[in-house]
PDB file of N, CA and C in Angstrom:
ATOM      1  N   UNK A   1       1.599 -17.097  -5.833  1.00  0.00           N
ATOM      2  CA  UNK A   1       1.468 -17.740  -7.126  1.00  0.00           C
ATOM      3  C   UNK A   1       2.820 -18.325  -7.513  1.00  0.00           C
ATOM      4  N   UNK A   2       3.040 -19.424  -8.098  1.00  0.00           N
ATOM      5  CA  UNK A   2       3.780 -19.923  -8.618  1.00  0.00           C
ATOM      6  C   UNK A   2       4.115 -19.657  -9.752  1.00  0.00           C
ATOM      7  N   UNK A   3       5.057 -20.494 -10.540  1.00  0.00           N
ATOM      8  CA  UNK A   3       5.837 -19.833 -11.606  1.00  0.00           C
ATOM      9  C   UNK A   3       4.769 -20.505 -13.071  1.00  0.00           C
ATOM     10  N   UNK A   4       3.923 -21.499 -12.385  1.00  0.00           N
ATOM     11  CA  UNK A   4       3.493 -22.396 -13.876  1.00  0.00           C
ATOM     12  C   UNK A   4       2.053 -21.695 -13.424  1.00  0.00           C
ATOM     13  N   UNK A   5       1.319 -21.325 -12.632  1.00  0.00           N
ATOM     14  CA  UNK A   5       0.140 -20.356 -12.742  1.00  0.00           C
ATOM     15  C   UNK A   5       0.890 -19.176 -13.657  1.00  0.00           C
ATOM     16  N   UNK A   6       1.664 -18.359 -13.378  1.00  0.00           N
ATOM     17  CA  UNK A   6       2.167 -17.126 -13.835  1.00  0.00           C
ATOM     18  C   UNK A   6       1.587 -17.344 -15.355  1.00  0.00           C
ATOM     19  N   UNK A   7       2.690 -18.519 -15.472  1.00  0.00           N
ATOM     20  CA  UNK A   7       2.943 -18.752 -16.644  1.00  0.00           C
ATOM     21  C   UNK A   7       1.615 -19.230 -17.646  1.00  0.00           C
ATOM     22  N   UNK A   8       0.810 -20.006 -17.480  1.00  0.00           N
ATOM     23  CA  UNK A   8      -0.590 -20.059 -17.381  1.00  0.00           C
ATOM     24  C   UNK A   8      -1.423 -18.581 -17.814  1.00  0.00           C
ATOM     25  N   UNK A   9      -1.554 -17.989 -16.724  1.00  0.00           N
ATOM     26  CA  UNK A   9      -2.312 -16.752 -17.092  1.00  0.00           C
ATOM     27  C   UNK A   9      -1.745 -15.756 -17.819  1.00  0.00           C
ATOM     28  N   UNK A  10      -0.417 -16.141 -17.776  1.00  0.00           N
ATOM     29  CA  UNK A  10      -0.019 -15.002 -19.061  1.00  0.00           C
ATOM     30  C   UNK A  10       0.057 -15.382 -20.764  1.00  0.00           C
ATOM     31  N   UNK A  11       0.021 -17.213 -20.900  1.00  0.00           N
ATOM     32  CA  UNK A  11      -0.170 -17.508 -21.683  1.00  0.00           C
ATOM     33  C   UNK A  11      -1.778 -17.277 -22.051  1.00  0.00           C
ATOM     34  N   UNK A  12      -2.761 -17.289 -21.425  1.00  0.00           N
ATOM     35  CA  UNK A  12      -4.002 -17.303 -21.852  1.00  0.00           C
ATOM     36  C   UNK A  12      -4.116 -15.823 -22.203  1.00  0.00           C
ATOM     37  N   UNK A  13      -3.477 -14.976 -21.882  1.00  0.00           N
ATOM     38  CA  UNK A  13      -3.944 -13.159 -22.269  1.00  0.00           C
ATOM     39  C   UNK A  13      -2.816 -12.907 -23.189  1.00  0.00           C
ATOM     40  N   UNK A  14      -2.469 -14.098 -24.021  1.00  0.00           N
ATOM     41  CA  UNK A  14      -1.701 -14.080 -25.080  1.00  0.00           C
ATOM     42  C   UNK A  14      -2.096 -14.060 -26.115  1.00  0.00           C
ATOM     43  N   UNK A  15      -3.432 -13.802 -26.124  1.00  0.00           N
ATOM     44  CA  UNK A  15      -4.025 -13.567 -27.617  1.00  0.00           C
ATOM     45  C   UNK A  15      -5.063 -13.067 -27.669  1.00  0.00           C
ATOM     46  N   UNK A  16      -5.536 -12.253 -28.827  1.00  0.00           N
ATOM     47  CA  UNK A  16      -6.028 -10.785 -28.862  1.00  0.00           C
ATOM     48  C   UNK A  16      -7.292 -11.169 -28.590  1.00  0.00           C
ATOM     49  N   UNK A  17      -8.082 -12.157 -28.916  1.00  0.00           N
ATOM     50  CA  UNK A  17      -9.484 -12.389 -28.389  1.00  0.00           C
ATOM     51  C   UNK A  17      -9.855 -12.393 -26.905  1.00  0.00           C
ATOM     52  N   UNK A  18      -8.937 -13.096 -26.559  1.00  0.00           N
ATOM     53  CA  UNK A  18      -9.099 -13.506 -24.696  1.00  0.00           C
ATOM     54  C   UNK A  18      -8.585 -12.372 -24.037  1.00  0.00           C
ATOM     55  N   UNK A  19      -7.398 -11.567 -25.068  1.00  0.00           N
ATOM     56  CA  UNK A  19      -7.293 -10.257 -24.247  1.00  0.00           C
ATOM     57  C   UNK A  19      -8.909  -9.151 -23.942  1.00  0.00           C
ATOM     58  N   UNK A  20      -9.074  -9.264 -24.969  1.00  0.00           N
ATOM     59  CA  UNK A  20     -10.228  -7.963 -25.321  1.00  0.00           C
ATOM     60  C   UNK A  20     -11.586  -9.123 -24.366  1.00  0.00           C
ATOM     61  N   UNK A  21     -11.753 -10.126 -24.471  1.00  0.00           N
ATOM     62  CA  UNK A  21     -12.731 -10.776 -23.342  1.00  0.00           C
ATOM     63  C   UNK A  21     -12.125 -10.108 -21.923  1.00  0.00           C
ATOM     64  N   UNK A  22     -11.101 -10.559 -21.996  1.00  0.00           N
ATOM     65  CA  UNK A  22     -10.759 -10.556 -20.378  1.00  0.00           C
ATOM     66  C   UNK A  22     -10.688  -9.005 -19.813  1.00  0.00           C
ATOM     67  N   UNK A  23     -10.606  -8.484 -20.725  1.00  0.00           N
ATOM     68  CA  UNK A  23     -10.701  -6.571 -20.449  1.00  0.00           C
ATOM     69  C   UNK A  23     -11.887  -6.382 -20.049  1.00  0.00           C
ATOM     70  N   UNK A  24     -13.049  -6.477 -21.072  1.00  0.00           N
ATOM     71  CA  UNK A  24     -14.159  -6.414 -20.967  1.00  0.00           C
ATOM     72  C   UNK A  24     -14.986  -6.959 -19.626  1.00  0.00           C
ATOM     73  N   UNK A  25     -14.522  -8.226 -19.334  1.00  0.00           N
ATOM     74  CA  UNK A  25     -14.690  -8.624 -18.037  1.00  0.00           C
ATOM     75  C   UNK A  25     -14.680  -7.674 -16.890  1.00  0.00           C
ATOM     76  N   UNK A  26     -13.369  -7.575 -16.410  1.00  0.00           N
ATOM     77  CA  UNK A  26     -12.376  -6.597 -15.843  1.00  0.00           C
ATOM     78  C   UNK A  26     -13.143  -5.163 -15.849  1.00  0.00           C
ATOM     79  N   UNK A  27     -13.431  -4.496 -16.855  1.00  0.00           N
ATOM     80  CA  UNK A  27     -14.121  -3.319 -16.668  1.00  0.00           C
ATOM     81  C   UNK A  27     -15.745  -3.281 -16.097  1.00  0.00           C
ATOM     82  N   UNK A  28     -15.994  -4.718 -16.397  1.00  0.00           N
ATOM     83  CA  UNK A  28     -17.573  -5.148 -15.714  1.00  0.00           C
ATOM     84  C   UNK A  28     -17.526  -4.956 -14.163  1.00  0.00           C
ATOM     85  N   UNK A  29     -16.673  -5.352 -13.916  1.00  0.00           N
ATOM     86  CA  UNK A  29     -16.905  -5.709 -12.105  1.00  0.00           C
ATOM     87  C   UNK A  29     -17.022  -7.353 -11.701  1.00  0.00           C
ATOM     88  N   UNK A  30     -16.820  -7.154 -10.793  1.00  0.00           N
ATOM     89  CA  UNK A  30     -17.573  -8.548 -10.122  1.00  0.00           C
ATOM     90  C   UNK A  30     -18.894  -9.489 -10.416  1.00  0.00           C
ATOM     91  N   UNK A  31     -19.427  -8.258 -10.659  1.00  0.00           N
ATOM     92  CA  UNK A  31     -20.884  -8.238 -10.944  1.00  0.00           C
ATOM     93  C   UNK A  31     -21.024  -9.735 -12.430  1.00  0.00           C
ATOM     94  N   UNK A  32     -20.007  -9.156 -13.130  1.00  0.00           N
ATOM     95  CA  UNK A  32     -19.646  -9.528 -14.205  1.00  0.00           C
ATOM     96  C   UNK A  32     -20.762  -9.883 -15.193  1.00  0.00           C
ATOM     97  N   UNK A  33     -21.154 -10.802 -16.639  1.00  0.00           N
ATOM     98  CA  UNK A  33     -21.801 -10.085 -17.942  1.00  0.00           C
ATOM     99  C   UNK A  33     -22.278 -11.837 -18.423  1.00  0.00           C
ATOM    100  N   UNK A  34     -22.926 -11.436 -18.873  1.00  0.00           N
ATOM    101  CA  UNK A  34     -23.354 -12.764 -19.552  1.00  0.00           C
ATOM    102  C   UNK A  34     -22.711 -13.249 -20.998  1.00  0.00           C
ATOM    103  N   UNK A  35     -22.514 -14.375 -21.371  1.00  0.00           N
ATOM    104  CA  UNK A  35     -21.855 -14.326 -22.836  1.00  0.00           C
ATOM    105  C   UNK A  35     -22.391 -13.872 -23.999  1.00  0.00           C
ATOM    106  N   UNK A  36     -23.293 -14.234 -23.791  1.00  0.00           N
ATOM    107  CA  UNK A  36     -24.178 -13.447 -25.378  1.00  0.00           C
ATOM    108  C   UNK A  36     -24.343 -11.964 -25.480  1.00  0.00           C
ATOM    109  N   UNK A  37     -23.797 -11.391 -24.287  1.00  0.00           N
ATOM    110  CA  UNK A  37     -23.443  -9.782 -24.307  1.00  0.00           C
ATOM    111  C   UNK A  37     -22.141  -9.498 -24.638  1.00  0.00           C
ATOM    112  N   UNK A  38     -21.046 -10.347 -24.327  1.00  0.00           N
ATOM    113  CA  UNK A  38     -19.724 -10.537 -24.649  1.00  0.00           C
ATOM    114  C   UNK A  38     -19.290 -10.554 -25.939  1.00  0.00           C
ATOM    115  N   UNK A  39     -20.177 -11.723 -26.458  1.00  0.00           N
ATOM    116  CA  UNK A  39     -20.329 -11.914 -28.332  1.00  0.00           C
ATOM    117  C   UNK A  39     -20.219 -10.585 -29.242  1.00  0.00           C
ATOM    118  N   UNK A  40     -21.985 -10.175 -28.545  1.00  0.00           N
ATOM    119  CA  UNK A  40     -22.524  -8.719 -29.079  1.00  0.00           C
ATOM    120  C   UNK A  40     -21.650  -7.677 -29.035  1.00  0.00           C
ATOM    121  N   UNK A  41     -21.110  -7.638 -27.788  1.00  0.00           N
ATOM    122  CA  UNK A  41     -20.075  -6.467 -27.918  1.00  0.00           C
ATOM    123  C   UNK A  41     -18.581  -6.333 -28.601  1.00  0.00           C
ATOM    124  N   UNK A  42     -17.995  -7.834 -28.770  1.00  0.00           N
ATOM    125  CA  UNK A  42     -16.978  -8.352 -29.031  1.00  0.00           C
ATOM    126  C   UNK A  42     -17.214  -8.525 -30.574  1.00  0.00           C
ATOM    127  N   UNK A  43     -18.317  -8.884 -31.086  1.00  0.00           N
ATOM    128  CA  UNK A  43     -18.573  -9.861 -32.662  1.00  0.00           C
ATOM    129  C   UNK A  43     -17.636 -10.827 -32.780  1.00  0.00           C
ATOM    130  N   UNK A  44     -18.064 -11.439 -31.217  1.00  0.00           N
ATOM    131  CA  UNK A  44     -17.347 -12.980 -31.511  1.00  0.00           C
ATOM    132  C   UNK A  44     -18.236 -14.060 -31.665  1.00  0.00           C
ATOM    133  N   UNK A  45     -18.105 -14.767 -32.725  1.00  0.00           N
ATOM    134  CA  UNK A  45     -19.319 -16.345 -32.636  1.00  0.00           C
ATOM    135  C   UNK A  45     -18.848 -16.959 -31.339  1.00  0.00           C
ATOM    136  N   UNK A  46     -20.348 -17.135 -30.996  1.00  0.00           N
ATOM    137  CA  UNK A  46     -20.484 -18.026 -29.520  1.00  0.00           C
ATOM    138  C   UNK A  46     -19.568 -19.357 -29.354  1.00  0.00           C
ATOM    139  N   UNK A  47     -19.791 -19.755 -30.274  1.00  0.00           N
ATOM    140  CA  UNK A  47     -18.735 -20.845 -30.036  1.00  0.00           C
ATOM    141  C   UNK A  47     -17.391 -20.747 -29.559  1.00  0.00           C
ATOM    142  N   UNK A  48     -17.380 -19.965 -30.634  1.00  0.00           N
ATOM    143  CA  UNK A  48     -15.216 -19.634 -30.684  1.00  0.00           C
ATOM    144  C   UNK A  48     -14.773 -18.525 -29.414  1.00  0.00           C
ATOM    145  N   UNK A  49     -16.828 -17.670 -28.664  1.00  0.00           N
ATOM    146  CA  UNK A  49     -16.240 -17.006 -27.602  1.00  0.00           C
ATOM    147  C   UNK A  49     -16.367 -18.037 -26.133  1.00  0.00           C
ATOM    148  N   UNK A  50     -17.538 -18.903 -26.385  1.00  0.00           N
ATOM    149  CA  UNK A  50     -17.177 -20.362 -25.508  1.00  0.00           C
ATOM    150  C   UNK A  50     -15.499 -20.993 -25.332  1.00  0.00           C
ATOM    151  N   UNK A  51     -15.292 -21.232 -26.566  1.00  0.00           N
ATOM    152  CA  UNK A  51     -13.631 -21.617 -26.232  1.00  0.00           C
ATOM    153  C   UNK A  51     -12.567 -20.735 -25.896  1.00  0.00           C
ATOM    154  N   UNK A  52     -12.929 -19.354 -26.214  1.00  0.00           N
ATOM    155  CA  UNK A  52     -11.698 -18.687 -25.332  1.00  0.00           C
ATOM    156  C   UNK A  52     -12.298 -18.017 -23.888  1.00  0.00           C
ATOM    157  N   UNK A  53     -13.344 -18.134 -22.972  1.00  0.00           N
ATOM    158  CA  UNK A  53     -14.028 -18.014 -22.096  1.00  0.00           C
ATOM    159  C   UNK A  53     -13.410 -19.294 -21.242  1.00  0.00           C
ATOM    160  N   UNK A  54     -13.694 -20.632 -22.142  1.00  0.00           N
ATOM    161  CA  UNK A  54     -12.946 -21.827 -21.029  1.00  0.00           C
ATOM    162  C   UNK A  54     -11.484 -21.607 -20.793  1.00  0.00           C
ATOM    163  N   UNK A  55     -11.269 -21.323 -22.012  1.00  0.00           N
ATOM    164  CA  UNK A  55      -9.450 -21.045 -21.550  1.00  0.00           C
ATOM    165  C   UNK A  55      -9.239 -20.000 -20.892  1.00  0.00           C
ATOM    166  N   UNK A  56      -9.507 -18.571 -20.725  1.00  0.00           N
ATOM    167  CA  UNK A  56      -9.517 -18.115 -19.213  1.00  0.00           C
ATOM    168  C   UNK A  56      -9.928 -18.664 -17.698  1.00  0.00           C
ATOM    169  N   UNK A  57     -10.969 -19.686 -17.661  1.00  0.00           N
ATOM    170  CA  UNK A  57     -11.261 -20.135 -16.904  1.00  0.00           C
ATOM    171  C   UNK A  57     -10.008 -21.124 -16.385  1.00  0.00           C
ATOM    172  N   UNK A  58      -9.631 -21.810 -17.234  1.00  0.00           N
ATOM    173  CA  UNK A  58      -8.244 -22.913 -17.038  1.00  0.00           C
ATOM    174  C   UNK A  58      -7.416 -22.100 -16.573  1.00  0.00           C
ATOM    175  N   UNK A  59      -7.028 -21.054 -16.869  1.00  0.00           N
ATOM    176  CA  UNK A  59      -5.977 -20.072 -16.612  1.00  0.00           C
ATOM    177  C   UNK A  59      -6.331 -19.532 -14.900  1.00  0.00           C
ATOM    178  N   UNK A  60      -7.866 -19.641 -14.703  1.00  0.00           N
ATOM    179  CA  UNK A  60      -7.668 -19.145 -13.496  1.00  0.00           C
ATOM    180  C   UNK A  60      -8.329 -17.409 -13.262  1.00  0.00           C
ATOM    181  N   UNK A  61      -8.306 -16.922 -14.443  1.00  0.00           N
ATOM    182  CA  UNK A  61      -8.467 -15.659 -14.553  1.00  0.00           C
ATOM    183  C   UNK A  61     -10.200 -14.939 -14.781  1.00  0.00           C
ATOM    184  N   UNK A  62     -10.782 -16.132 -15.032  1.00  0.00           N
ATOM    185  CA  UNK A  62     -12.361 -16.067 -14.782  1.00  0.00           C
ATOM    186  C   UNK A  62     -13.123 -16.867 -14.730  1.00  0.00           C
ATOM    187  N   UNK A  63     -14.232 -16.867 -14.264  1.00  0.00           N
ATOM    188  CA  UNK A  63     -15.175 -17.241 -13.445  1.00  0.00           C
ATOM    189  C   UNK A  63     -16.314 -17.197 -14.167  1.00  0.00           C
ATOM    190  N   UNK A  64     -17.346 -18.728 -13.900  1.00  0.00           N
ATOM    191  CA  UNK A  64     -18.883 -18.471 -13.900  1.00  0.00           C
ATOM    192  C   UNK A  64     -19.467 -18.831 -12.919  1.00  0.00           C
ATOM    193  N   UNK A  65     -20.956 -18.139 -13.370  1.00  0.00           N
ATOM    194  CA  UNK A  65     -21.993 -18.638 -12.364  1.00  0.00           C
ATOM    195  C   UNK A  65     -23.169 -18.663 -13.037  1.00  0.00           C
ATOM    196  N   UNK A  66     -24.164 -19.770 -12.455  1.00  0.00           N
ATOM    197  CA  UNK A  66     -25.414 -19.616 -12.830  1.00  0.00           C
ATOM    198  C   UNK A  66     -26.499 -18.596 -12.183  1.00  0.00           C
ATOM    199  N   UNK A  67     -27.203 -17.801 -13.131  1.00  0.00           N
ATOM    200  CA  UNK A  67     -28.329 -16.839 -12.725  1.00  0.00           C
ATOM    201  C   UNK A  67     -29.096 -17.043 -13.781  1.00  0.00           C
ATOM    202  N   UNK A  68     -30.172 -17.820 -12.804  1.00  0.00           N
ATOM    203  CA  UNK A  68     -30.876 -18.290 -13.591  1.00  0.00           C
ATOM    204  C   UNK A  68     -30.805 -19.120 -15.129  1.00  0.00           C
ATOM    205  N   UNK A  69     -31.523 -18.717 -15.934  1.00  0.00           N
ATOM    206  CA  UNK A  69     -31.377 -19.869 -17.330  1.00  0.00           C
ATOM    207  C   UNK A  69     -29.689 -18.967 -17.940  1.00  0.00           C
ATOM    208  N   UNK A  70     -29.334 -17.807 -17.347  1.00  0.00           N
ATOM    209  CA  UNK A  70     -28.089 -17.549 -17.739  1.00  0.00           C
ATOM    210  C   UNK A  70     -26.382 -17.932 -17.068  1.00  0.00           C
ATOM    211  N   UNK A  71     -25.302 -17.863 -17.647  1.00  0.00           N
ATOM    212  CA  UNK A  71     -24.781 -17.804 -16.902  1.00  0.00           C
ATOM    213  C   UNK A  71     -23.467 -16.698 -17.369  1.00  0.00           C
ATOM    214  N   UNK A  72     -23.302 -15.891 -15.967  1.00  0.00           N
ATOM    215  CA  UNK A  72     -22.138 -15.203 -16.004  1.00  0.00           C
ATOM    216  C   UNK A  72     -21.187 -15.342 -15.913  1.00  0.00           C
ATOM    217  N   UNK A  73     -20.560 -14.539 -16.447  1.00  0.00           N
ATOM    218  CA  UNK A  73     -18.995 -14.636 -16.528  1.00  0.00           C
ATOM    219  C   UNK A  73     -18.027 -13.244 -15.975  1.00  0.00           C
ATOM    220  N   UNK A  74     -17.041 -13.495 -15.379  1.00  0.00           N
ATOM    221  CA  UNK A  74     -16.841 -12.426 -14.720  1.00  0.00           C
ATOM    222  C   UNK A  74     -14.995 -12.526 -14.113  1.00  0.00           C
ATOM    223  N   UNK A  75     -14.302 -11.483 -14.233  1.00  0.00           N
ATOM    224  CA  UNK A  75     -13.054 -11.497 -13.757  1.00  0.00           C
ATOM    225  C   UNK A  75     -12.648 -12.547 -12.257  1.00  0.00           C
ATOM    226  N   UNK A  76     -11.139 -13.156 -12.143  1.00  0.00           N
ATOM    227  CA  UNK A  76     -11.401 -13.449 -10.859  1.00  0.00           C
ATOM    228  C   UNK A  76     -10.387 -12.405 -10.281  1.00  0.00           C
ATOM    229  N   UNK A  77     -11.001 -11.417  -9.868  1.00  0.00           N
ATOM    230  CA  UNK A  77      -9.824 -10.179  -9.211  1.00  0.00           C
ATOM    231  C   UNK A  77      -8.887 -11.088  -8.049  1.00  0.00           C
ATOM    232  N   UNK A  78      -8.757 -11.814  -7.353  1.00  0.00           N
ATOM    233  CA  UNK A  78      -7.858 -12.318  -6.611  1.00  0.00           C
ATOM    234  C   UNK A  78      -7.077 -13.274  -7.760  1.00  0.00           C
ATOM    235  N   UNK A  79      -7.076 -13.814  -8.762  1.00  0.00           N
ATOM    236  CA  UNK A  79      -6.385 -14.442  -9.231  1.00  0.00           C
ATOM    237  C   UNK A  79      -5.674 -12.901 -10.523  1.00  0.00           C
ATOM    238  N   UNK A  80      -5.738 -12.051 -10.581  1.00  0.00           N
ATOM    239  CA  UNK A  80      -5.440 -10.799 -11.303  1.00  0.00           C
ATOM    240  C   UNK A  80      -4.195 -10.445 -10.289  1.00  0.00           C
ATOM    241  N   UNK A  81      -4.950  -9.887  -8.394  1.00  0.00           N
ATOM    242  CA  UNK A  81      -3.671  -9.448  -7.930  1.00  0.00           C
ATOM    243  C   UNK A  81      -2.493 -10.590  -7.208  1.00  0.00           C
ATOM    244  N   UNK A  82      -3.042 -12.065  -7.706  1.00  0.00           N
ATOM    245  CA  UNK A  82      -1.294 -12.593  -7.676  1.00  0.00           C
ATOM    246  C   UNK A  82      -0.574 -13.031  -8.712  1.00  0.00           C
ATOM    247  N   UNK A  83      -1.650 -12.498 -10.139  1.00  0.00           N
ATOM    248  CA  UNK A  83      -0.618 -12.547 -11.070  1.00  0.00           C
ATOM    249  C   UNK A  83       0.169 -11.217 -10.791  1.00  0.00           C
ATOM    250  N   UNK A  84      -0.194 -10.059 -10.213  1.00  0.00           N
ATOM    251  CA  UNK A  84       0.176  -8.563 -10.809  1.00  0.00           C
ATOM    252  C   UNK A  84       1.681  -9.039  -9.224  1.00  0.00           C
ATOM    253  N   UNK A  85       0.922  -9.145  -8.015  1.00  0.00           N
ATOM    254  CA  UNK A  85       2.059  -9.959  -7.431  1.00  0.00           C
ATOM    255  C   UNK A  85       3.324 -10.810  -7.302  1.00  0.00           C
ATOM    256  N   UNK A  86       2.676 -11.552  -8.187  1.00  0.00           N
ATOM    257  CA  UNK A  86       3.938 -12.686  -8.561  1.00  0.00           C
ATOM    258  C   UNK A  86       4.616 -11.768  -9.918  1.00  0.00           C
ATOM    259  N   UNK A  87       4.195 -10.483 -10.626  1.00  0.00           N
ATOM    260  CA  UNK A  87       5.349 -10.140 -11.319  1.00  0.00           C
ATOM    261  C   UNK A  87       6.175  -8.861 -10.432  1.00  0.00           C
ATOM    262  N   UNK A  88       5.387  -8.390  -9.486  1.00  0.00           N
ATOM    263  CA  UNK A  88       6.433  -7.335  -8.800  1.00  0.00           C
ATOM    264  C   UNK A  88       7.364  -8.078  -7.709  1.00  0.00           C
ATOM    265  N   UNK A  89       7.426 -10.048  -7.731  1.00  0.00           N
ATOM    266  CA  UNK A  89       7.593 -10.604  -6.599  1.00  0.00           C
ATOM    267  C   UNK A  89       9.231  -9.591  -6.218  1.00  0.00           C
ATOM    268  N   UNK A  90      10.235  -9.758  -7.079  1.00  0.00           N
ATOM    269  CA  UNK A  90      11.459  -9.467  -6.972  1.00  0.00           C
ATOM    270  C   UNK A  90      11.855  -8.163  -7.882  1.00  0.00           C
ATOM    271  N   UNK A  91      11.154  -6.824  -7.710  1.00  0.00           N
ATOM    272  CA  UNK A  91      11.165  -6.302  -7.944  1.00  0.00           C
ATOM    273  C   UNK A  91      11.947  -4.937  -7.613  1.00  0.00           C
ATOM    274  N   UNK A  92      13.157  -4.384  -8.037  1.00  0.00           N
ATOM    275  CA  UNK A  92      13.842  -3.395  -7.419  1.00  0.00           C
ATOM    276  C   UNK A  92      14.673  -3.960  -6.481  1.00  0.00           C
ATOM    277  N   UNK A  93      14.923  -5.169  -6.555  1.00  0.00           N
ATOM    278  CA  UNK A  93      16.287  -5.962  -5.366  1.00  0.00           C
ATOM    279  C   UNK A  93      15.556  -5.906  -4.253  1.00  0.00           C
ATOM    280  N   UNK A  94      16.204  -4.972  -3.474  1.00  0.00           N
ATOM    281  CA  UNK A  94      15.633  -4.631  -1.842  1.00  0.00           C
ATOM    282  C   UNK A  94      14.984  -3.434  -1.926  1.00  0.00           C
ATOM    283  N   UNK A  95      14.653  -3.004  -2.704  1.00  0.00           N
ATOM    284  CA  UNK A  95      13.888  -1.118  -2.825  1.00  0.00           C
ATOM    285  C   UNK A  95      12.865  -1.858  -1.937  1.00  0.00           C
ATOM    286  N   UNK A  96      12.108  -1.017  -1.165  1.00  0.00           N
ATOM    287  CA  UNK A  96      10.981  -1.230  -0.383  1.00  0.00           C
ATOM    288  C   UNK A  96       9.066  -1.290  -1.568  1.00  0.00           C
ATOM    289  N   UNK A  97      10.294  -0.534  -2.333  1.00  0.00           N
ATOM    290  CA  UNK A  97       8.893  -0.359  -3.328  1.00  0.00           C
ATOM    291  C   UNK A  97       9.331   0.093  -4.754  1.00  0.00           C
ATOM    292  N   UNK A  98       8.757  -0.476  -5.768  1.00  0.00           N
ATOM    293  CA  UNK A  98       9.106   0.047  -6.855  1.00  0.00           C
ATOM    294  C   UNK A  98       7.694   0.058  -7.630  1.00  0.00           C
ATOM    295  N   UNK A  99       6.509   0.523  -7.522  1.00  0.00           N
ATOM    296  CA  UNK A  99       5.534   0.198  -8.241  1.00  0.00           C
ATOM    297  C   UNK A  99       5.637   1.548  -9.266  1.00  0.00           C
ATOM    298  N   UNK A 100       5.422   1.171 -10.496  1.00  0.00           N
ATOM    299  CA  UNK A 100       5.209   2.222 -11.483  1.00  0.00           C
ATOM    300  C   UNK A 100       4.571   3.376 -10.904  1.00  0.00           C
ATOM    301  N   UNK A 101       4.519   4.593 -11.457  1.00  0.00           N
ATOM    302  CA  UNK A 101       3.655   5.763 -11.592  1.00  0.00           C
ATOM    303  C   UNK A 101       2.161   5.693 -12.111  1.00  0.00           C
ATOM    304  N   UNK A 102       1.445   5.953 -11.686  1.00  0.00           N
ATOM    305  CA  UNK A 102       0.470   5.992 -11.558  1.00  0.00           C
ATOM    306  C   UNK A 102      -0.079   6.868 -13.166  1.00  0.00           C
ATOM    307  N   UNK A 103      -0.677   5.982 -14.490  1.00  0.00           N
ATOM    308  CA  UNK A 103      -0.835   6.649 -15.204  1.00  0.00           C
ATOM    309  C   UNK A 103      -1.874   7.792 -14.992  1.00  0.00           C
ATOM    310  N   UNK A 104      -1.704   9.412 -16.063  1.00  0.00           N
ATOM    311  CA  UNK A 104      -2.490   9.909 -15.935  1.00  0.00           C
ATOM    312  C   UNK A 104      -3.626   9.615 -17.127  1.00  0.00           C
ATOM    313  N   UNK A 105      -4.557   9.781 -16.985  1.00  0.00           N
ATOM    314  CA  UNK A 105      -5.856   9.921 -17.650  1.00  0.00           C
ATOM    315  C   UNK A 105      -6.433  10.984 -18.561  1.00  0.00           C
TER     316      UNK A 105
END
């Protein structure tokens, strides 16, 4: 990933609506959710969750598809691990590894 994708997807999970979409996504799976379940769960008007749904999409960070008269929406996990990539790019100088601790639960 480059520096203006980075920059891109971190601008789009820059605000609290598209965060809490894009979570919600993310905890779906692949599988991923239709919008009018997104709304419902979110109490976001369709519209205003249409426009922050496209702007993740611009960003790169999710995805639709048609099923049937619906269509889903759903994380793009490869565009997740080269954002999470492109921020550990230079990470710890030369350490072989520096990934955080593993939160507990």
């Amino acid at each position: 990933m480059k520096s203006a994708g980075a920059v891109a997807s971190l601008a789009a999970l820059a605000q609290e609506s598209r965060l809490e979409i894009f979570r919600r996504l993310v905890q779906r799976g692949p599988e991923g959710m239709p919008a009018g379940e997104i709304a419902a769960a979110l109490a976001i008007a369709k519209p205003t969750l249409s426009f922050h749904l496209a702007h993740l999409e611009r960003a790169g960070l999710a995805r639709a598809r048609r099923d049937g008269r619906s269509i889903l929406y759903s994380a793009d996990f490869d565009a997740i691990a080269a954002l999470v990539g492109f921020l550990y790019e230079n990470c710890c100088g030369t350490a072989t590894s520096c990934a955080p601790p593993r939160r507990k639960r």
